[in-house]
N, C-alpha and C. Protein backbone atom coordinates (compact mmCIF):
# COMPACT_ATOMS: atom_id res chain seq x y z
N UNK A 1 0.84 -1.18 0.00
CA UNK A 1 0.00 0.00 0.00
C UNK A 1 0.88 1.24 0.00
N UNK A 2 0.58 2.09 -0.43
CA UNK A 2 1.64 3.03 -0.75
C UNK A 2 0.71 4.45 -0.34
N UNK A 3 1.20 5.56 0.45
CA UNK A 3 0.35 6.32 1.24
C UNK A 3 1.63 7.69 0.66
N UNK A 4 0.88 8.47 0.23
CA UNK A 4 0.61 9.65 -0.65
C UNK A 4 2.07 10.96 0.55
N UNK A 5 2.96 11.74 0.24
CA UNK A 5 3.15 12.58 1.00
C UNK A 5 2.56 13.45 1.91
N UNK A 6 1.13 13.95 1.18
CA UNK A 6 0.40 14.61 2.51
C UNK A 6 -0.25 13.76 3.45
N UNK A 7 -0.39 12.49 3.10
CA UNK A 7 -1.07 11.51 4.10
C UNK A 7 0.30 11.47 5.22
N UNK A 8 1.20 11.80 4.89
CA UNK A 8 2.21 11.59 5.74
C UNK A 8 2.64 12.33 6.56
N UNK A 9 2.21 13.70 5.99
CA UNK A 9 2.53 14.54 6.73
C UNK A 9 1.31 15.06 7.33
N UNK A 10 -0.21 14.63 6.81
CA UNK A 10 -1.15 14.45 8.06
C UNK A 10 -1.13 13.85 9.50
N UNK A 11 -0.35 12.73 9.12
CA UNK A 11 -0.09 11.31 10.25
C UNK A 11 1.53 12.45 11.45
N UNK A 12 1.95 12.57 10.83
CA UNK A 12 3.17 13.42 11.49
C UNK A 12 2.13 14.60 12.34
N UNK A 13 2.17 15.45 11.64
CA UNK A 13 1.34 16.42 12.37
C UNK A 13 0.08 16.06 13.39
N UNK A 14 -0.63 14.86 13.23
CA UNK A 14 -0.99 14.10 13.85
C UNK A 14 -0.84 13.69 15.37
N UNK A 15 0.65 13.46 15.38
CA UNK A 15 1.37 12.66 15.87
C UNK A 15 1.76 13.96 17.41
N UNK A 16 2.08 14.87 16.68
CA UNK A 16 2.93 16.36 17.15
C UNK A 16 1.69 16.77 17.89
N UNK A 17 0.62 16.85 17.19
CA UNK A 17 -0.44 17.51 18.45
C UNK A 17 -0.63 17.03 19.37
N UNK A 18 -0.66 15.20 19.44
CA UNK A 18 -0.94 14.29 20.29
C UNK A 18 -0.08 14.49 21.61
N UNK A 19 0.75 14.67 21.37
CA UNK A 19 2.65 15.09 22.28
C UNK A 19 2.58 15.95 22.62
N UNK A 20 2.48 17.38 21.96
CA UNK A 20 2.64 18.39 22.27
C UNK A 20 1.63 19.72 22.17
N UNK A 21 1.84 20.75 22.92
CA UNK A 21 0.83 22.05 22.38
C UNK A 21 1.74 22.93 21.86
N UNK A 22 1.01 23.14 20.49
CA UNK A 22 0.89 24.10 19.73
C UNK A 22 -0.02 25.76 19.96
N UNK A 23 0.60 26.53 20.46
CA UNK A 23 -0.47 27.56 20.82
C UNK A 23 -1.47 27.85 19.07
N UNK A 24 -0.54 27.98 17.92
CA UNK A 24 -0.62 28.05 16.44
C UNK A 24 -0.83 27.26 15.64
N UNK A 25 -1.27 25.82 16.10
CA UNK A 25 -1.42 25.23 14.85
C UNK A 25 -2.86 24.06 15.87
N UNK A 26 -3.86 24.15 14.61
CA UNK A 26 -4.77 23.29 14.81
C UNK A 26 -5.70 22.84 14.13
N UNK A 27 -5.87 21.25 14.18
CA UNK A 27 -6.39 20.71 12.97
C UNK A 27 -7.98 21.27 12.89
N UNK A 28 -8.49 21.20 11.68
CA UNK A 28 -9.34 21.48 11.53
C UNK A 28 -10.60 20.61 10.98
N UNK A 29 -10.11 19.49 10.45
CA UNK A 29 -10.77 18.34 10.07
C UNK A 29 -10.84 18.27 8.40
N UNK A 30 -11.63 17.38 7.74
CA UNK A 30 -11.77 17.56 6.40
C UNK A 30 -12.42 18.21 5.75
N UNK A 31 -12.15 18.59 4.46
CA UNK A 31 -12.74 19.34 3.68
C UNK A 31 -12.38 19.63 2.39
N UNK A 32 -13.40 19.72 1.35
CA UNK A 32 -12.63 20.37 -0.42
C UNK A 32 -11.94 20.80 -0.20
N UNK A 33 -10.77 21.32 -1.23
CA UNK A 33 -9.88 22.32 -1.12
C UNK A 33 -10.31 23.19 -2.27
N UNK A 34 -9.46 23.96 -3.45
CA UNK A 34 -10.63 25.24 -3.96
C UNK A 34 -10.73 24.16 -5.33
N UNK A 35 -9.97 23.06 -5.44
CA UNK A 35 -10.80 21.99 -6.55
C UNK A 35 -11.58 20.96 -6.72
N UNK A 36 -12.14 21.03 -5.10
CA UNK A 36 -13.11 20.01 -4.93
C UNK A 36 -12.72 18.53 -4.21
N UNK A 37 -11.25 18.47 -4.27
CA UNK A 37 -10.69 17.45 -3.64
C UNK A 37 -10.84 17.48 -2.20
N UNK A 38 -10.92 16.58 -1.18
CA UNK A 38 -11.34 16.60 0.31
C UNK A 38 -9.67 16.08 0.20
N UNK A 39 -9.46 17.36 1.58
CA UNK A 39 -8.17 16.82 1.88
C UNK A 39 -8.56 17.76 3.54
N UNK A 40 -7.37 17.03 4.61
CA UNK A 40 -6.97 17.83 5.59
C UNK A 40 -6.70 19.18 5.82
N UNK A 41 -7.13 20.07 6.75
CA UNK A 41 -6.96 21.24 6.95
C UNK A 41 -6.33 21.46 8.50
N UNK A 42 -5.77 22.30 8.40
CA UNK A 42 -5.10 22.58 9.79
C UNK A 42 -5.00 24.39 10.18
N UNK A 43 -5.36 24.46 10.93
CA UNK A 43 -4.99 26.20 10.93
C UNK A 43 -3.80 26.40 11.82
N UNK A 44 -2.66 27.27 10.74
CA UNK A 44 -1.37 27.36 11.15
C UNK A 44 -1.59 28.91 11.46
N UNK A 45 -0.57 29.89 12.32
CA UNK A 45 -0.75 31.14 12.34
C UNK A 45 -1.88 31.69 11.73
N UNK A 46 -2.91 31.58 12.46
CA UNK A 46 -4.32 32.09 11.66
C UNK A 46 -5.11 31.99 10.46
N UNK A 47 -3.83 30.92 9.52
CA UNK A 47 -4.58 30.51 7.92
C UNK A 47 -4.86 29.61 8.36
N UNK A 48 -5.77 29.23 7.20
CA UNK A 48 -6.22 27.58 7.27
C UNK A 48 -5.86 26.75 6.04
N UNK A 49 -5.07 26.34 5.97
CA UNK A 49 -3.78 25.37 5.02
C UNK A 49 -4.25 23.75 4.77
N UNK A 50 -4.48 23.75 3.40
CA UNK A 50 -5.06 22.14 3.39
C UNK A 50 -3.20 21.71 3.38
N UNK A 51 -3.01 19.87 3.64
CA UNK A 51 -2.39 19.40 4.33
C UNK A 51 -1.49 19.46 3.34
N UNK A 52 -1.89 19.57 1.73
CA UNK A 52 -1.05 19.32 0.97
C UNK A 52 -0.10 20.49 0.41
N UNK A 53 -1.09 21.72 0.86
CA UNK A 53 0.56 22.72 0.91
C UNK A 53 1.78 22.98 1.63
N UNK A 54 1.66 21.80 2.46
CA UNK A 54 2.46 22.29 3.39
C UNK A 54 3.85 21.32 2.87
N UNK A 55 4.85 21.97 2.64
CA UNK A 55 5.82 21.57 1.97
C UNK A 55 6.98 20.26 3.23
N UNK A 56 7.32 20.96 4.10
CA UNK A 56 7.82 20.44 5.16
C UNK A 56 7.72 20.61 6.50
N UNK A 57 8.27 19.99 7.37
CA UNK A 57 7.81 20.10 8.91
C UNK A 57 9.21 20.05 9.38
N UNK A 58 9.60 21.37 10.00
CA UNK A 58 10.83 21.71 10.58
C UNK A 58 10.60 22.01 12.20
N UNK A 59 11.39 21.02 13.24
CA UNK A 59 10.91 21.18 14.55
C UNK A 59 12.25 22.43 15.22
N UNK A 60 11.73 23.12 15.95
CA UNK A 60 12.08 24.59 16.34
C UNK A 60 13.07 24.50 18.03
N UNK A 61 13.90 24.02 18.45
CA UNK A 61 14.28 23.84 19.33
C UNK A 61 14.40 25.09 20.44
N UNK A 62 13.40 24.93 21.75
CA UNK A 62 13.40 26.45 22.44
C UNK A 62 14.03 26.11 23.65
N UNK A 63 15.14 27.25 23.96
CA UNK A 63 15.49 27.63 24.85
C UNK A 63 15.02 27.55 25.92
N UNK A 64 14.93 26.53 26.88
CA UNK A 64 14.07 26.77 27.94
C UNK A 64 14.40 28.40 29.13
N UNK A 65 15.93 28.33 28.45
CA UNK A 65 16.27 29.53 29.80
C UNK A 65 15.38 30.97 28.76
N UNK A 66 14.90 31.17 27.95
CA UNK A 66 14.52 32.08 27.22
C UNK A 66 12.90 32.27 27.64
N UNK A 67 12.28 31.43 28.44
CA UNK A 67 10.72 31.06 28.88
C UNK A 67 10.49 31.62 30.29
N UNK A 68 11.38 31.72 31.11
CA UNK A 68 11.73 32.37 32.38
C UNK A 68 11.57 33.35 32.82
């Protein structure tokens, strides 16, 4: 079975909410996109991004002494 890049990076992002909070990013469930295709949506910084634009997933390493 062979599972598509945005299915993958649905399942990842998936994965990341499950673990962690995101104050900025949250799924939104399914839906068309503007061609009629049903795909995943997520709202990142206030857009709402079907799953398949999203090119890559880069994790952000924070400073904990910077939270203080």
């Amino acid at each position: 079975m062979k599972v598509s890049q945005s299915e993958l990076t649905h399942h990842r992002l998936q994965a990341m909410l499950r673990e962690h909070t995101f104050p900025d990013l949250e799924y939104l469930g399914v839906k068309p996109d503007s061609i009629g295709v049903q795909q995943h949506w997520y709202l990142i910084g206030g857009h709402e991004v079907p799953v398949d634009a999203i090119i890559e997933l880069d994790s952000q390493e924070v400073d904990e002494s910077d939270t203080i």
